[in-house]
C-alpha atoms as a PDB file:
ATOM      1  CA  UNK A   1     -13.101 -20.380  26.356  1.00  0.00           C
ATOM      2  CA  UNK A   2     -12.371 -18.961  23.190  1.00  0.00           C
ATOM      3  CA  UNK A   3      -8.736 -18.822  21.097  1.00  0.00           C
ATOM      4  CA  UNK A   4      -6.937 -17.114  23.755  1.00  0.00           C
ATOM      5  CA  UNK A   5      -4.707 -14.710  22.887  1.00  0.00           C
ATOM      6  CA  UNK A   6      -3.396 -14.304  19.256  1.00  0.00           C
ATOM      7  CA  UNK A   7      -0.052 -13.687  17.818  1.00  0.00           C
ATOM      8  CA  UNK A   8       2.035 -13.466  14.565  1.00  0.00           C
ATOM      9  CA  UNK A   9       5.678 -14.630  14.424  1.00  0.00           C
ATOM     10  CA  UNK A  10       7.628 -14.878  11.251  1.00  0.00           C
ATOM     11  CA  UNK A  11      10.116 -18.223  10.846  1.00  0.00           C
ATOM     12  CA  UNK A  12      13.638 -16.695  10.643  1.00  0.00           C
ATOM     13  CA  UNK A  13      16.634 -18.613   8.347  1.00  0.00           C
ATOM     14  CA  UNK A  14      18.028 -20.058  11.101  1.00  0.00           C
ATOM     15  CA  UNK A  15      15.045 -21.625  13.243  1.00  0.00           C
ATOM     16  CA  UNK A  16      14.529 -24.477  14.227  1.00  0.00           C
ATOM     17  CA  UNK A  17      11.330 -25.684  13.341  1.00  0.00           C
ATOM     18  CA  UNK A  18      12.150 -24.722   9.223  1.00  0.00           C
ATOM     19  CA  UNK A  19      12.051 -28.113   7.954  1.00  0.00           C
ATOM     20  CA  UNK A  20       9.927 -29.682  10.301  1.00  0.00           C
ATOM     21  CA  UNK A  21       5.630 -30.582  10.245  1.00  0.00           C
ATOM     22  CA  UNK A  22       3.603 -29.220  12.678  1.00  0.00           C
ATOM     23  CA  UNK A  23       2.986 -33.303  13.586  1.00  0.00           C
ATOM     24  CA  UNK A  24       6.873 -32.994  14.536  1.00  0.00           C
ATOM     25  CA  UNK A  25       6.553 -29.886  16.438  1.00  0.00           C
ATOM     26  CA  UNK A  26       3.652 -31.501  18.633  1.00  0.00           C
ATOM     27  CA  UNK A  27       3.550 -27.247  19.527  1.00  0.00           C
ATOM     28  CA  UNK A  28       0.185 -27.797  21.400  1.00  0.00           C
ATOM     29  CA  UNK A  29       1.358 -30.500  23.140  1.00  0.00           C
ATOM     30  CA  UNK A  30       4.594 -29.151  24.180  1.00  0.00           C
ATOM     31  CA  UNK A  31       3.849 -25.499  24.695  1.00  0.00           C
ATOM     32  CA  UNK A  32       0.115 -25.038  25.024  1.00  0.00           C
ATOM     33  CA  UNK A  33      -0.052 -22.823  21.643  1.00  0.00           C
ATOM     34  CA  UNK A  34      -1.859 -23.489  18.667  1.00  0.00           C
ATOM     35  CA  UNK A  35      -0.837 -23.012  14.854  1.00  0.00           C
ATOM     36  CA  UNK A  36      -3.823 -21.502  13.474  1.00  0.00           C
ATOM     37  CA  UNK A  37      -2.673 -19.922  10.199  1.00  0.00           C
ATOM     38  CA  UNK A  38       0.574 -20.221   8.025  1.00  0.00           C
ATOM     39  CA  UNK A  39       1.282 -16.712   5.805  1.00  0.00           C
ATOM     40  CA  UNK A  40       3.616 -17.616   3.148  1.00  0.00           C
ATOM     41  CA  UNK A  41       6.328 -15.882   0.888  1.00  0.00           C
ATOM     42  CA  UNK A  42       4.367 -16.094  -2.151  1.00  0.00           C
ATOM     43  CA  UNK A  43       0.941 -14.629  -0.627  1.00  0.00           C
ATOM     44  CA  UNK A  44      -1.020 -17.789   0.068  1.00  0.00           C
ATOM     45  CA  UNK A  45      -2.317 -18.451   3.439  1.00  0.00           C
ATOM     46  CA  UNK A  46      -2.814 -21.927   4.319  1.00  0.00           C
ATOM     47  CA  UNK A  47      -5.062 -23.827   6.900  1.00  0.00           C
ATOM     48  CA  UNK A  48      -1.972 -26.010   8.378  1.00  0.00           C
ATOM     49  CA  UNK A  49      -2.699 -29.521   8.959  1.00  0.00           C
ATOM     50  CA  UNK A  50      -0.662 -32.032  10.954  1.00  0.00           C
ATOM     51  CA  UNK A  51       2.170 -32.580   7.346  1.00  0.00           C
ATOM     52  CA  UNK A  52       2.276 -28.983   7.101  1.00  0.00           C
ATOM     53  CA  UNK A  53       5.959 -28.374   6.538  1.00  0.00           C
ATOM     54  CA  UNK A  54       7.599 -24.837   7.891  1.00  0.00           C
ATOM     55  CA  UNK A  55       9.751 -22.843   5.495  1.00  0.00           C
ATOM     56  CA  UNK A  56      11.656 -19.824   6.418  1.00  0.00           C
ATOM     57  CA  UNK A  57       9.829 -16.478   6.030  1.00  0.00           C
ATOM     58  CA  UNK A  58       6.451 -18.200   6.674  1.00  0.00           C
ATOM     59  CA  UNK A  59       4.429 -16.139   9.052  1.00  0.00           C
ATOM     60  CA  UNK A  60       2.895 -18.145  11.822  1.00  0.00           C
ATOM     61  CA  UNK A  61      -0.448 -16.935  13.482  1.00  0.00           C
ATOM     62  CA  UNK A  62      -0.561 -18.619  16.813  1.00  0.00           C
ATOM     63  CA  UNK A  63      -3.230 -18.658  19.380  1.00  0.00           C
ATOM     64  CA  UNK A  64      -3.284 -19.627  23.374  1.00  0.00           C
ATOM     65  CA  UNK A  65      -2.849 -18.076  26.648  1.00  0.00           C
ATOM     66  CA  UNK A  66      -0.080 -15.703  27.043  1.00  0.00           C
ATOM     67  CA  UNK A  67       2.263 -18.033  28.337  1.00  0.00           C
ATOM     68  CA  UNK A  68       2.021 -19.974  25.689  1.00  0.00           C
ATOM     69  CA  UNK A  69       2.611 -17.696  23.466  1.00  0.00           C
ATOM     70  CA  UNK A  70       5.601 -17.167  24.974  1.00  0.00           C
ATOM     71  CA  UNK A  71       6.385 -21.042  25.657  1.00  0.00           C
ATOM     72  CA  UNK A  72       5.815 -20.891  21.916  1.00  0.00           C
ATOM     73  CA  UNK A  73       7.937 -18.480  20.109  1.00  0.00           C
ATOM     74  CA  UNK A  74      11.049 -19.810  22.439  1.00  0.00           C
ATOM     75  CA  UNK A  75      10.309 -23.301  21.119  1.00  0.00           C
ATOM     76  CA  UNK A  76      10.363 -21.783  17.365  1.00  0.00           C
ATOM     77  CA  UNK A  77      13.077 -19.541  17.551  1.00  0.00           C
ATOM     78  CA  UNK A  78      15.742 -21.353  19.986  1.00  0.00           C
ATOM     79  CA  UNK A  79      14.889 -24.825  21.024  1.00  0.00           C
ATOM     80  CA  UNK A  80      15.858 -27.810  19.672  1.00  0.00           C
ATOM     81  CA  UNK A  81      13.559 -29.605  18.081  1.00  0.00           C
ATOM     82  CA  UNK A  82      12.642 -33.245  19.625  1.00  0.00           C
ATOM     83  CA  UNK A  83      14.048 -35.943  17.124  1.00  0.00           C
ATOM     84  CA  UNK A  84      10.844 -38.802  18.074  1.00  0.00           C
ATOM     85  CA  UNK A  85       8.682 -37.511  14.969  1.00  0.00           C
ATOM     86  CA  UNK A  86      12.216 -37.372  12.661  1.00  0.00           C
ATOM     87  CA  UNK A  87      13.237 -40.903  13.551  1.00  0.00           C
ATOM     88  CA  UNK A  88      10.048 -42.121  13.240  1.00  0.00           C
ATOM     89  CA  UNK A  89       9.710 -40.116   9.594  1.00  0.00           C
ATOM     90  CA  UNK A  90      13.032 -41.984   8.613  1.00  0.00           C
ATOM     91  CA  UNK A  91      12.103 -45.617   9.274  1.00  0.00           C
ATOM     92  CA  UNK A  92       8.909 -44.940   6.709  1.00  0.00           C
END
């Protein structure tokens, strides 16, 4: 089966999913892609688990089928994010 295809996309100012975990993003779930490696500003890459929190600039390295990709970057860039993991982060 394998990873699929495998893509970079870099978190602008203004996305969405700044400010958000991966566990909020539920990405795989919703889109089929995989977060597979986070670049950030300062150099380090990180092995993203679930509480892995997106800042803008990081650099994303995604991995899935082609539509996913694509199913992927739309969720990151324009979507709004689903509020379930958010309300559920607030009643903690």
């Amino acid at each position: 089966a394998g990873l699929g295809e495998v893509g970079a996309l870099r978190l602008s100012p203004s996305s969405p999913a700044g400010g958000h975990t991966l566990a909020e993003l539920d990405l795989r779930a919703r889109t089929g892609a995989s977060v597979i490696a986070i670049t950030r500003a300062e150099g380090g890459v990180v092995a993203p688990t679930g509480r892995e929190v997106l800042r803008a600039e990081d650099v994303l390295a995604l991995a899935g089928t082609s539509a996913a990709l694509v199913a992927a970057r739309l969720a990151l860039t324009a979507a709004p994010i689903p509020r379930k993991g958010r309300d559920r982060a607030a009643r903690r």
